[in-house]
C-alpha atoms as a PDB file:
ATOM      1  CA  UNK A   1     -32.426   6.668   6.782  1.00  0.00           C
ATOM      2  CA  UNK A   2     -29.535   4.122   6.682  1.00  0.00           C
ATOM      3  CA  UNK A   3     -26.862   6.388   7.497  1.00  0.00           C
ATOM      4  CA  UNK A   4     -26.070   8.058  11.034  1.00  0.00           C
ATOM      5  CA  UNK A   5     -22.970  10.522  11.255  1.00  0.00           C
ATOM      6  CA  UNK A   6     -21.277  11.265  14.056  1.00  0.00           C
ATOM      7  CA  UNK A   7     -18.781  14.128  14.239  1.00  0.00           C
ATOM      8  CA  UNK A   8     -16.107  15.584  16.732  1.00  0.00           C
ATOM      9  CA  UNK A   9     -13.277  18.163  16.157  1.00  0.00           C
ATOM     10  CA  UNK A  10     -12.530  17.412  12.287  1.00  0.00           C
ATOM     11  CA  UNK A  11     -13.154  13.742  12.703  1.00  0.00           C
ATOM     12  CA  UNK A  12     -16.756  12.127  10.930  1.00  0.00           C
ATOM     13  CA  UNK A  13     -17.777   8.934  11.479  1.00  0.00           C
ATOM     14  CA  UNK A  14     -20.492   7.455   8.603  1.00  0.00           C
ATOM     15  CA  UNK A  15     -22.585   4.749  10.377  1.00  0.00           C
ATOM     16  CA  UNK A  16     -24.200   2.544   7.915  1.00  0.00           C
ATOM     17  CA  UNK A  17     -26.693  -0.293   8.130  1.00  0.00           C
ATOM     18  CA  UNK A  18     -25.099  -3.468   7.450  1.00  0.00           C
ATOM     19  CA  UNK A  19     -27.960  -4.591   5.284  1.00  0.00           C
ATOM     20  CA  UNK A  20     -27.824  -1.385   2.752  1.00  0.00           C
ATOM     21  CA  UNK A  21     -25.999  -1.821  -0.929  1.00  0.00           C
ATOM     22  CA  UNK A  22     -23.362   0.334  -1.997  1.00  0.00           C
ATOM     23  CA  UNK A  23     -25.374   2.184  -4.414  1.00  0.00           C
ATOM     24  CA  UNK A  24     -27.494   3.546  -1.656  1.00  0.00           C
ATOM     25  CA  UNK A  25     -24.953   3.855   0.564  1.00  0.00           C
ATOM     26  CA  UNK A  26     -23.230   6.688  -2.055  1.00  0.00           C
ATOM     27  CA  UNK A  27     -26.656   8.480  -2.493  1.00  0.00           C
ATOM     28  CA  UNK A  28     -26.725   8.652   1.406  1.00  0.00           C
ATOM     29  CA  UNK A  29     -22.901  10.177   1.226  1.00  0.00           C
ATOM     30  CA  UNK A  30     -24.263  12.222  -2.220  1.00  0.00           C
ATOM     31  CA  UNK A  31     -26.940  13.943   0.512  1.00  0.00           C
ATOM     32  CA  UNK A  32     -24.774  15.365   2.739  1.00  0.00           C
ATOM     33  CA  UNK A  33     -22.792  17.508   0.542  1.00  0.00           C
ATOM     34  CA  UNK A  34     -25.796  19.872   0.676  1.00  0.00           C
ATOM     35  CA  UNK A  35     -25.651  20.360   4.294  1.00  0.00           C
ATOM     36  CA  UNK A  36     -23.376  23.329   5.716  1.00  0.00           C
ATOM     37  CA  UNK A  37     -23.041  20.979   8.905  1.00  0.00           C
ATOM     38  CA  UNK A  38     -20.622  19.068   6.865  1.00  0.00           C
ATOM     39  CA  UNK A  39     -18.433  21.299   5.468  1.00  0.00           C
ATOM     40  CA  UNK A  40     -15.149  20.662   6.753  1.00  0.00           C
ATOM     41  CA  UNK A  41     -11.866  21.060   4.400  1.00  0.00           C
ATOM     42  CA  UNK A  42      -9.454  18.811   6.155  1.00  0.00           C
ATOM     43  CA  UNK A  43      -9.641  16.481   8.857  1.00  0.00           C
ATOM     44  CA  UNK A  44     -10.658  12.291   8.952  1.00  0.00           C
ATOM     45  CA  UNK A  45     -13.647  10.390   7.520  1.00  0.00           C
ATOM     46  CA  UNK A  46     -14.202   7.323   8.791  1.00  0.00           C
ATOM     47  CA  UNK A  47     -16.591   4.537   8.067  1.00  0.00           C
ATOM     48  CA  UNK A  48     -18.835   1.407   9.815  1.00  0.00           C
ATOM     49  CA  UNK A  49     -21.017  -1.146   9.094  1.00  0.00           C
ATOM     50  CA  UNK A  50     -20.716  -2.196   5.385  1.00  0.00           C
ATOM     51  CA  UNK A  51     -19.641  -5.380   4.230  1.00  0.00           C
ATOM     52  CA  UNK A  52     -17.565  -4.295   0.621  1.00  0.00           C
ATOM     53  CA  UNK A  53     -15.080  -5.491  -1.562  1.00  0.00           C
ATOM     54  CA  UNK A  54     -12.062  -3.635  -2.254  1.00  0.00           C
ATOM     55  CA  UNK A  55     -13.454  -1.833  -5.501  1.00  0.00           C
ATOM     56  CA  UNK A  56     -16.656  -0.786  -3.618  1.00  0.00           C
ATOM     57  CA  UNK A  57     -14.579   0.411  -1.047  1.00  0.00           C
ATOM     58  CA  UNK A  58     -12.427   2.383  -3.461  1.00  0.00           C
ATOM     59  CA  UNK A  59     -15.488   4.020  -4.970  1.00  0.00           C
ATOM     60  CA  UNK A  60     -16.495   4.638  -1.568  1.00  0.00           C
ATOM     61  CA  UNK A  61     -13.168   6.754  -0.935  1.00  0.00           C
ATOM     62  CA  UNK A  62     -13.451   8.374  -4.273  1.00  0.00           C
ATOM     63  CA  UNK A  63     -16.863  10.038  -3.605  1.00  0.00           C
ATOM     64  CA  UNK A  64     -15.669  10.986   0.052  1.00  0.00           C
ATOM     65  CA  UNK A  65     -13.024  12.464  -1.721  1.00  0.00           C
ATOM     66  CA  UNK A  66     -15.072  14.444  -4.189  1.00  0.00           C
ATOM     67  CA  UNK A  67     -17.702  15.490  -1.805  1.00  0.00           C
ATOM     68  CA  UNK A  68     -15.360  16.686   0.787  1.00  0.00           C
ATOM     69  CA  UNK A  69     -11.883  17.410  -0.621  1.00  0.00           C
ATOM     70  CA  UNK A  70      -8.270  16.053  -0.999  1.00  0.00           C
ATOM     71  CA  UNK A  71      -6.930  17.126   2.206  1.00  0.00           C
ATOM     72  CA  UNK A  72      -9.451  14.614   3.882  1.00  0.00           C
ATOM     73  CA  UNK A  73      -8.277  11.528   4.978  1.00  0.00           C
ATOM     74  CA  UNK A  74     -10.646   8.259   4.643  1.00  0.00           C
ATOM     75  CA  UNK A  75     -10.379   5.825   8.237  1.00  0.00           C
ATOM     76  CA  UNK A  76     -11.817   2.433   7.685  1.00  0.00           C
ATOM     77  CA  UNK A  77     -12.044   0.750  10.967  1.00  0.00           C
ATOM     78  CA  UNK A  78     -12.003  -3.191  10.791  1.00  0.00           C
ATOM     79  CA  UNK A  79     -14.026  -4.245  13.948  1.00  0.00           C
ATOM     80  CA  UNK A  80     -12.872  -8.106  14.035  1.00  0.00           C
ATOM     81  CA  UNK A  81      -9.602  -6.516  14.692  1.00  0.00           C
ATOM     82  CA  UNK A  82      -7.854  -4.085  15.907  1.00  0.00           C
ATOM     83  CA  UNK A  83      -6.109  -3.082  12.383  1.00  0.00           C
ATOM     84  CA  UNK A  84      -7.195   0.137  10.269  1.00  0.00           C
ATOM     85  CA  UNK A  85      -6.518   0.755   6.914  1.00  0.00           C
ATOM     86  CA  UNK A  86      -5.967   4.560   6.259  1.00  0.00           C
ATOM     87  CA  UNK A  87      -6.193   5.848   2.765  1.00  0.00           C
ATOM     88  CA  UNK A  88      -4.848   8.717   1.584  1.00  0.00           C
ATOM     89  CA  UNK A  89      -7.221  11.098  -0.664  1.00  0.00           C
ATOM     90  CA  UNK A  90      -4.150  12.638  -2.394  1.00  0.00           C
ATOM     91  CA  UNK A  91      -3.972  12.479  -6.278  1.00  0.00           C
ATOM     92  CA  UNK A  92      -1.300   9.126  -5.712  1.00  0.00           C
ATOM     93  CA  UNK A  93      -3.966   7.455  -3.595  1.00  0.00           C
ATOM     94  CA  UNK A  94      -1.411   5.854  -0.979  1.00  0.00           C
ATOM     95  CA  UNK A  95      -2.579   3.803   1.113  1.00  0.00           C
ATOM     96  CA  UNK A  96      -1.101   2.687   4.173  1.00  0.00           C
ATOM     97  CA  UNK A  97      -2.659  -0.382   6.632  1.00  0.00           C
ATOM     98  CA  UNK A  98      -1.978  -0.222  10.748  1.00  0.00           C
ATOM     99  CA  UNK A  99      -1.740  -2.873  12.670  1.00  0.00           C
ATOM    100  CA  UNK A 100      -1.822  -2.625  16.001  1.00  0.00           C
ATOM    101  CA  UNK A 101      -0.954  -6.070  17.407  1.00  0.00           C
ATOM    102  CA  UNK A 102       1.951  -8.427  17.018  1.00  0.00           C
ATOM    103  CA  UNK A 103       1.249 -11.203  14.244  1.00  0.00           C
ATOM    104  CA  UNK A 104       1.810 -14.722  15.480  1.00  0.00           C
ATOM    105  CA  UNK A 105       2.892 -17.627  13.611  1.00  0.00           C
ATOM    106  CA  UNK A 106       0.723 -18.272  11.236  1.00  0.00           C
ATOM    107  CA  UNK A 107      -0.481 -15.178  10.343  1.00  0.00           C
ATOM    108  CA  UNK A 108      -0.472 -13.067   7.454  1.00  0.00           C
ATOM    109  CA  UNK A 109      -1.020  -9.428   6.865  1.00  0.00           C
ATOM    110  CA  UNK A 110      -1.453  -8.446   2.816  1.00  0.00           C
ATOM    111  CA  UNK A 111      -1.544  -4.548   1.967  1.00  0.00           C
ATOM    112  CA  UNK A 112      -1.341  -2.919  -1.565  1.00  0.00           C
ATOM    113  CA  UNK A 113       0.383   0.203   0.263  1.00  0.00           C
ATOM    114  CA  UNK A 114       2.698   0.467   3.622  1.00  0.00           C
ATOM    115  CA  UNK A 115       2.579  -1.245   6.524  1.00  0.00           C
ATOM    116  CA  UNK A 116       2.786  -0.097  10.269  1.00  0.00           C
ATOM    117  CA  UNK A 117       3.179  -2.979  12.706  1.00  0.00           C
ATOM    118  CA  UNK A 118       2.681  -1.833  16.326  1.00  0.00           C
ATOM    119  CA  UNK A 119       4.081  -5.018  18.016  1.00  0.00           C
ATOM    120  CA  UNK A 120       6.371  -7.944  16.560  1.00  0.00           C
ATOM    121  CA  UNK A 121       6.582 -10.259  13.631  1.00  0.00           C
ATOM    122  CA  UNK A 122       7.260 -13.927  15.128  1.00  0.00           C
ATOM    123  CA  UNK A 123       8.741 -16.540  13.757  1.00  0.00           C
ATOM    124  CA  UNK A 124       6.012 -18.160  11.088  1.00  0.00           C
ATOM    125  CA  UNK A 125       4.187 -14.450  10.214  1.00  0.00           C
ATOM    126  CA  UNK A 126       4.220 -12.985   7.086  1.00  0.00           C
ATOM    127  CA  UNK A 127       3.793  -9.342   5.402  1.00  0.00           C
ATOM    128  CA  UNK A 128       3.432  -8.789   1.966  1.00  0.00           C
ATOM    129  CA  UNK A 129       3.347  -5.229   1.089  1.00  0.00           C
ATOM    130  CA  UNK A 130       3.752  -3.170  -2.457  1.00  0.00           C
ATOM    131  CA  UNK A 131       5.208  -0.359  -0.151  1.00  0.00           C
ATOM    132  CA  UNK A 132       7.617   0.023   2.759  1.00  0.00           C
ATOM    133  CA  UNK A 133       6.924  -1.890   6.054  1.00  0.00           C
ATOM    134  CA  UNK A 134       7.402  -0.803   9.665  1.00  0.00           C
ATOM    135  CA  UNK A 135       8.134  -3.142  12.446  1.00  0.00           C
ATOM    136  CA  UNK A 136       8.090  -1.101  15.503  1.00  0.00           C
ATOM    137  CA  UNK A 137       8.887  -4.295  17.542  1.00  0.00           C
ATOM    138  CA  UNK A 138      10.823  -7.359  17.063  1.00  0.00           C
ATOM    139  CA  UNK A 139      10.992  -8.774  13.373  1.00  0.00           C
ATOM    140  CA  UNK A 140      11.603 -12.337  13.147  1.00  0.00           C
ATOM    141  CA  UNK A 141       9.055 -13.328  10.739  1.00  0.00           C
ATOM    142  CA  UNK A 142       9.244 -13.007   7.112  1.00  0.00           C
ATOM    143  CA  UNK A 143       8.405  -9.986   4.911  1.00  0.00           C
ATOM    144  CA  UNK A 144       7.887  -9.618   0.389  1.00  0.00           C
ATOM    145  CA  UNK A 145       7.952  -6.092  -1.089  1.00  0.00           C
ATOM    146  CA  UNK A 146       6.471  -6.626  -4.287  1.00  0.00           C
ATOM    147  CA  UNK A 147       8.597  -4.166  -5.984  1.00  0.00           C
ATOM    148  CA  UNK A 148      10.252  -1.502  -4.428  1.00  0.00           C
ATOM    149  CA  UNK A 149      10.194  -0.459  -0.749  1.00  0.00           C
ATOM    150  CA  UNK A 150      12.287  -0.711   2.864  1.00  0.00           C
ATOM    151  CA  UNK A 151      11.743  -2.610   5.472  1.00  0.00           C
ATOM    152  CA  UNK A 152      12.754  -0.858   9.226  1.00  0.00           C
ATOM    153  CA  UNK A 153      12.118  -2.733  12.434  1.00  0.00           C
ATOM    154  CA  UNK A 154      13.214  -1.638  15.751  1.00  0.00           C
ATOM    155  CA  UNK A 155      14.757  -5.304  16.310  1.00  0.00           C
ATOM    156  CA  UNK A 156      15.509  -6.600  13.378  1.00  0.00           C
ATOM    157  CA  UNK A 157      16.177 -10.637  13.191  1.00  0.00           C
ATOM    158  CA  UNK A 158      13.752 -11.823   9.823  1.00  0.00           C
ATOM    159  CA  UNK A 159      13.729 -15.476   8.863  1.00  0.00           C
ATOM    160  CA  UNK A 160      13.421 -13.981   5.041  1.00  0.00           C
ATOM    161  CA  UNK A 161      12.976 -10.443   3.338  1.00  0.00           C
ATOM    162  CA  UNK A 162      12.229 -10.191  -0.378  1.00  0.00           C
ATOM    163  CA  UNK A 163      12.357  -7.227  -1.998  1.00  0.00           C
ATOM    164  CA  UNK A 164      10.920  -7.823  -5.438  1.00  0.00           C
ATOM    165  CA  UNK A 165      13.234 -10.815  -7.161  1.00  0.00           C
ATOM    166  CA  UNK A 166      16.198 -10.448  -3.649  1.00  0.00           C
ATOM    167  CA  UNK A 167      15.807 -12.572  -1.334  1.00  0.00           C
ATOM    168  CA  UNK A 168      17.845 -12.572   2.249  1.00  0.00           C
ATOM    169  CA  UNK A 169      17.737 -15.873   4.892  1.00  0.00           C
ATOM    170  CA  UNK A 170      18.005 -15.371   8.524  1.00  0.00           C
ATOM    171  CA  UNK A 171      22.090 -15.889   8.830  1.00  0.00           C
ATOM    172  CA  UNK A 172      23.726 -16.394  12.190  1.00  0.00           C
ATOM    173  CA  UNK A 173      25.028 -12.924  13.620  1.00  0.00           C
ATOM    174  CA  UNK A 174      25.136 -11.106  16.707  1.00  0.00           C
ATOM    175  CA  UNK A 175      21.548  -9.890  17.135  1.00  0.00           C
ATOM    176  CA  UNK A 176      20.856  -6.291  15.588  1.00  0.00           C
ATOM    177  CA  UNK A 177      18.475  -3.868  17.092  1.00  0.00           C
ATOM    178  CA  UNK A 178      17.247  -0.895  14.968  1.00  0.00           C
ATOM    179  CA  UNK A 179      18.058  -1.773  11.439  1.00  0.00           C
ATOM    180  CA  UNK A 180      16.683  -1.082   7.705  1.00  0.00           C
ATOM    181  CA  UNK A 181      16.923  -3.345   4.925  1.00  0.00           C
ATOM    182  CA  UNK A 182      16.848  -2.392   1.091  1.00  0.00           C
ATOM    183  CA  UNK A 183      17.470  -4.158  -2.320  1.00  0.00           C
ATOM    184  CA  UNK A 184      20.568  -2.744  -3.734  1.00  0.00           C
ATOM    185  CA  UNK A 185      22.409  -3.921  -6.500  1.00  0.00           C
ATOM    186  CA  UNK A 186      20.705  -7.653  -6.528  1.00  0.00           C
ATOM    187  CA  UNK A 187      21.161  -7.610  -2.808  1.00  0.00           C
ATOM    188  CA  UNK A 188      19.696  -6.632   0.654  1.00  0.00           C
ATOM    189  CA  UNK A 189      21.581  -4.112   2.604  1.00  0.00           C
ATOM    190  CA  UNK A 190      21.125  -4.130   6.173  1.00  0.00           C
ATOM    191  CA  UNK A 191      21.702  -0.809   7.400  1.00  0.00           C
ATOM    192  CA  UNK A 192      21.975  -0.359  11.449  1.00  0.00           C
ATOM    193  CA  UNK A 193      20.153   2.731  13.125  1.00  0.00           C
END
C-alpha cells in the first residue's frame, strides 16, 4: 500500500509515497471511504509526500471533499518551508496560503487566495495575491492585489501597494503602525487602526 494515515482528534494526515502517480494516489483516497474508521464530518485533512501540480492538487482536494464532506478543511504542508496552504472545501473554494516567516529581500510569495504573513515584509519582498493580505509584522516591502482585496499590516510602511490598476509609492510620513489600505475611487486609502 502507498498510503499510510495517521489520525488524532479530527485531524488526518494522508502519507503518500513520493514515487506513486496521482491516479493511484485517488484510488488509495477512493478506499477509505468504505472504512467506518474514517468517518469524520468536520475537522482537517492534511497531506505528504506527493510531488503535484496545482490542477492535480485541486483534484486532490475535490475528492477529499467528496469523500469526506464540505465542512472538512484540506492542510497541505510544504516541507522545504515552513508555509501551508489551507484550502477551503466550501462551494467558493477559498483558498488562503500561511506563511510563517518574514520574507527577505528578494523574495516572493504568489497565492491565488489570501495571504497570512506571520513576520515582516522587508524592503525588496513581494506578495501577489487575488485576495486580501495580512502582514502581522512590519510591511515595508511591496504588495499587488490582482483585483479586489485589502491589505492590513500591523506596521505598515510599503515601498508600493497595487490594488488592481492603483498604485501607491512609499511617501515620506511619520511612521504608521496598524493600518489598512484599500483602492477607493482610483486611489489607496490608508486607514489607521
Amino acid at each position: 500500500m502507498s498510503l499510510k494515515v495517521k489520525g488524532n482528534n479530527g485531524k488526518i494526515e494522508l502519507l503518500f509515497d513520493e514515487d506513486i502517480s496521482i491516479e493511484k494516489a485517488l484510488c488509495e483516497i477512493d478506499a477509505l471511504k468504505n472504512n467506518s474508521f474514517f468517518a469524520i464530518s468536520e475537522g482537517e485533512i492534511a497531506y505528504n509526500g506527493l510531488n503535484l501540480t496545482y490542477d492535480e492538487e485541486m483534484a486532490l482536494f475535490r475528492r477529499v471533499k467528496k469523500i469526506f464532506g464540505k465542512n472538512i478543511k484540506f492542510n497541505k504542508r510544504h516541507t522545504l518551508s515552513n508555509e501551508e496552504i489551507l484550502y477551503s472545501l466550501s462551494e467558493n473554494e477559498a483558498i488562503l496560503k500561511v506563511i510563517n516567516k518574514s520574507l527577505r529581500s528578494g523574495e516572493s510569495v504568489v497565492s491565488r487566495g489570501d495571504v497570512i504573513v506571520y513576520g515582516d515584509v522587508n524592503a525588496g519582498a513581494r506578495v501577489e495575491a487575488d485576495g486580501n493580505v495580512t502582514v502581522v509584522g512590519a510591511l515595508r516591502g511591496s504588495i499587488y492585489i490582482k483585483n479586489k482585496g485589502c491589505v492590513y499590516a500591523t506596521y505598515m510602511e510599503p515601498s508600493q501597494i497595487r490594488i488592481g490598476n492603483v498604485i501607491s509609492y512609499k511617501k515620506r510620513a511619520k511612521k504608521v503602525g496598524a493600518a489598512l489600505c484599500r483602492a477607493e475611487n482610483g486611489e489607496i486609502i490608508l486607514e489607521c487602526l
